[in-house]
N, C-alpha and C. Protein backbone atom coordinates (compact mmCIF):
# COMPACT_ATOMS: atom_id res chain seq x y z
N UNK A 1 -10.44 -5.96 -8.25
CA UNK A 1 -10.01 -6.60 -7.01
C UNK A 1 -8.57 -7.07 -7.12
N UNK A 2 -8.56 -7.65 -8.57
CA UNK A 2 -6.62 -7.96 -8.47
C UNK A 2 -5.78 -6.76 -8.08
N UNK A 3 -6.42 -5.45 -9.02
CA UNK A 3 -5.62 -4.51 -8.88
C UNK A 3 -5.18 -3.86 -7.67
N UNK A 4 -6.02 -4.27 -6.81
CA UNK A 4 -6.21 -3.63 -5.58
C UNK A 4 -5.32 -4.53 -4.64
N UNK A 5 -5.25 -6.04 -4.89
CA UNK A 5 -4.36 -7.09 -4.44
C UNK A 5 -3.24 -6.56 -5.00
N UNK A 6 -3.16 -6.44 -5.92
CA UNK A 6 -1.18 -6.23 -6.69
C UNK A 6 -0.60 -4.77 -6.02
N UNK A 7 -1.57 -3.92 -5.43
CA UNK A 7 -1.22 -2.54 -5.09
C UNK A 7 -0.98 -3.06 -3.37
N UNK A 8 -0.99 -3.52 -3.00
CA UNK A 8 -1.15 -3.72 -1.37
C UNK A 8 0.34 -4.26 -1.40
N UNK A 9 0.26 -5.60 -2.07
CA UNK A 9 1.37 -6.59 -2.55
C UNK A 9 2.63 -5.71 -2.56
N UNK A 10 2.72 -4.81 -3.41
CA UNK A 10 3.57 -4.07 -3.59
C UNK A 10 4.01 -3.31 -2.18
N UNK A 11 3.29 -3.35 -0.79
CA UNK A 11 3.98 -2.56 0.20
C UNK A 11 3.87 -3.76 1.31
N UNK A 12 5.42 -4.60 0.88
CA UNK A 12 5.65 -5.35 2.15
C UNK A 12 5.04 -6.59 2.19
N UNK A 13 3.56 -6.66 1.90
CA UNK A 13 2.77 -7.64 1.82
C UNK A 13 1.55 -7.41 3.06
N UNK A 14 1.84 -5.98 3.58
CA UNK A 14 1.25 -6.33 4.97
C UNK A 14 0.12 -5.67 4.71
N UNK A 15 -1.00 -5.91 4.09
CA UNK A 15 -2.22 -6.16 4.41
C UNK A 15 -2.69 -6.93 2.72
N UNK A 16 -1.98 -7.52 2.86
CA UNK A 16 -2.01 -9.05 2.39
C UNK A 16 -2.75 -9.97 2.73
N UNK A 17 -3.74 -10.74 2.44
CA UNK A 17 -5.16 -11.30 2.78
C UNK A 17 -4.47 -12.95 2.61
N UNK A 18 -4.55 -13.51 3.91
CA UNK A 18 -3.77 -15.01 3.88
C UNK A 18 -5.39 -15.78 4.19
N UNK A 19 -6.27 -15.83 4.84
CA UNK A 19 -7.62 -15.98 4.83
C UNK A 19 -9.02 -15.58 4.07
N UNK A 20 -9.14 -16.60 3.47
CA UNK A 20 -9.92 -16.51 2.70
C UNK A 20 -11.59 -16.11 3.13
N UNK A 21 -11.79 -16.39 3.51
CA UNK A 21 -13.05 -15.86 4.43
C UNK A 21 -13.10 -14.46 4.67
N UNK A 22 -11.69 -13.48 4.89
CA UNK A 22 -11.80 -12.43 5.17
C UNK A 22 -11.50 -11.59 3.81
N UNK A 23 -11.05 -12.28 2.79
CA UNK A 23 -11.17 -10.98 1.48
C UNK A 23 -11.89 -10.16 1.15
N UNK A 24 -13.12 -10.45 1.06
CA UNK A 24 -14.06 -9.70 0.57
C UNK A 24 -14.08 -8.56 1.74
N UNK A 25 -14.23 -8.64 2.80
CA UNK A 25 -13.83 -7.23 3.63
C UNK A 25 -12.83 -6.33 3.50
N UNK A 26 -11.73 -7.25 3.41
CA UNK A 26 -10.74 -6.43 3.26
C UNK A 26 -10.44 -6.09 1.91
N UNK A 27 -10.88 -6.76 1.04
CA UNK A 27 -10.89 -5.48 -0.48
C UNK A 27 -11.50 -5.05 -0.32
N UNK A 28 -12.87 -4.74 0.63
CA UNK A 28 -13.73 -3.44 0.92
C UNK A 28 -12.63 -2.40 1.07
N UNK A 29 -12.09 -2.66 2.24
CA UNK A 29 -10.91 -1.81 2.98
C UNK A 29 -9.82 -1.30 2.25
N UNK A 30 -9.59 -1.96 0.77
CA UNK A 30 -8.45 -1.14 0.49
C UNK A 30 -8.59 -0.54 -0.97
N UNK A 31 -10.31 -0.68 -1.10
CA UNK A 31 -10.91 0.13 -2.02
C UNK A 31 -11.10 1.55 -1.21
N UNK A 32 -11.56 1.63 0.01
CA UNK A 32 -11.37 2.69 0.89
C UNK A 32 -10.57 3.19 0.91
N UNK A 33 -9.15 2.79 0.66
CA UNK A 33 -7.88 3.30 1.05
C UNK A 33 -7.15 3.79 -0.23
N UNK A 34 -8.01 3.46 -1.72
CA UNK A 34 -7.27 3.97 -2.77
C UNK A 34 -6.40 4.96 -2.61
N UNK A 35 -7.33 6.13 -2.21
CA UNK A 35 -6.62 7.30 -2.49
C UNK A 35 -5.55 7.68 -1.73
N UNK A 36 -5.48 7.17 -0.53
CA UNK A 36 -4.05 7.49 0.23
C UNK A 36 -2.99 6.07 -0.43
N UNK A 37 -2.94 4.91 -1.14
CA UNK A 37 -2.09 4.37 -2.03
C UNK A 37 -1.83 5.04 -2.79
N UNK A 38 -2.80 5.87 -3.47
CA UNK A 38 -2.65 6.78 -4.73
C UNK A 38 -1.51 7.83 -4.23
N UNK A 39 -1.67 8.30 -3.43
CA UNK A 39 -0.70 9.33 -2.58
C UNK A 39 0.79 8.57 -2.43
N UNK A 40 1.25 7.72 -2.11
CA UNK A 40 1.90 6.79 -1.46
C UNK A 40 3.30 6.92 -2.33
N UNK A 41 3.07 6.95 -4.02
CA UNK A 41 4.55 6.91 -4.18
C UNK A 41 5.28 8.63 -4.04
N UNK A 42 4.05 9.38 -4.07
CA UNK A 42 4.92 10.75 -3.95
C UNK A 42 5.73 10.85 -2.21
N UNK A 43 4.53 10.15 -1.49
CA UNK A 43 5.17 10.21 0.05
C UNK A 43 6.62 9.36 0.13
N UNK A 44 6.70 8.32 -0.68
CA UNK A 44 7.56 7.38 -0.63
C UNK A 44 9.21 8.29 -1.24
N UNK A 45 8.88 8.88 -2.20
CA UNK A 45 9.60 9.81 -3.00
C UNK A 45 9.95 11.21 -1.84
N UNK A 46 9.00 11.36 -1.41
CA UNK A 46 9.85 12.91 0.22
C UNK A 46 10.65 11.91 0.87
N UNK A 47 10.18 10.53 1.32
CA UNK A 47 10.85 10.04 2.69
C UNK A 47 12.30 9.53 2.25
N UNK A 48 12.55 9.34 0.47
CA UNK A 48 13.36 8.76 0.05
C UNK A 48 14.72 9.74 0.17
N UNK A 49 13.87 11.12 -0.50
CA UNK A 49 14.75 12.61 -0.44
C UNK A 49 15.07 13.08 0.75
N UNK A 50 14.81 12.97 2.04
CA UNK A 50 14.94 13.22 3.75
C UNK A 50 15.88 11.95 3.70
N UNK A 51 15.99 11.00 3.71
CA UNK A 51 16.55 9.83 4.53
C UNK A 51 17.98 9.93 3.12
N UNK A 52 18.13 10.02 2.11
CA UNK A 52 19.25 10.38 1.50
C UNK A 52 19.86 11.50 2.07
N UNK A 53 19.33 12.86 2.24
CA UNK A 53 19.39 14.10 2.27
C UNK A 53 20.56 13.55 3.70
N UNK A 54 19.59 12.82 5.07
CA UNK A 54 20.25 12.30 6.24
C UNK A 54 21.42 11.78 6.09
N UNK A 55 21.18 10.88 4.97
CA UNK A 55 22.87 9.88 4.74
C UNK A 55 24.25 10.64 4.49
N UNK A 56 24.03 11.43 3.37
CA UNK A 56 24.91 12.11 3.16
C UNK A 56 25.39 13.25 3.71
């Protein structure tokens, strides 16, 4: 469950659990969502290579 907190944490904060009452759902939700986090730094890595690629 931390791990899953420190992986969210890491994008922005925004689905970041400020209510306590609602954690346990929402680490449901982003145990669901592993695998597209898992995906996330290669996507992060194309959008980085397009938006440089743009700058220059």
């Amino acid at each position: 469950m931390f791990l899953a907190k420190k992986r969210v944490d890491k994008f922005d904060g925004q689905l970041v659990v400020t209510n306590p009452t609602k954690q346990f759902t929402t680490v449901l939700e982003v145990t669901k969502l592993t695998n597209y986090f898992d995906q996330l730094p290669s996507l992060e890595d194309a959008f980085m290579h397009s938006y440089t690629q743009a700058a220059a």
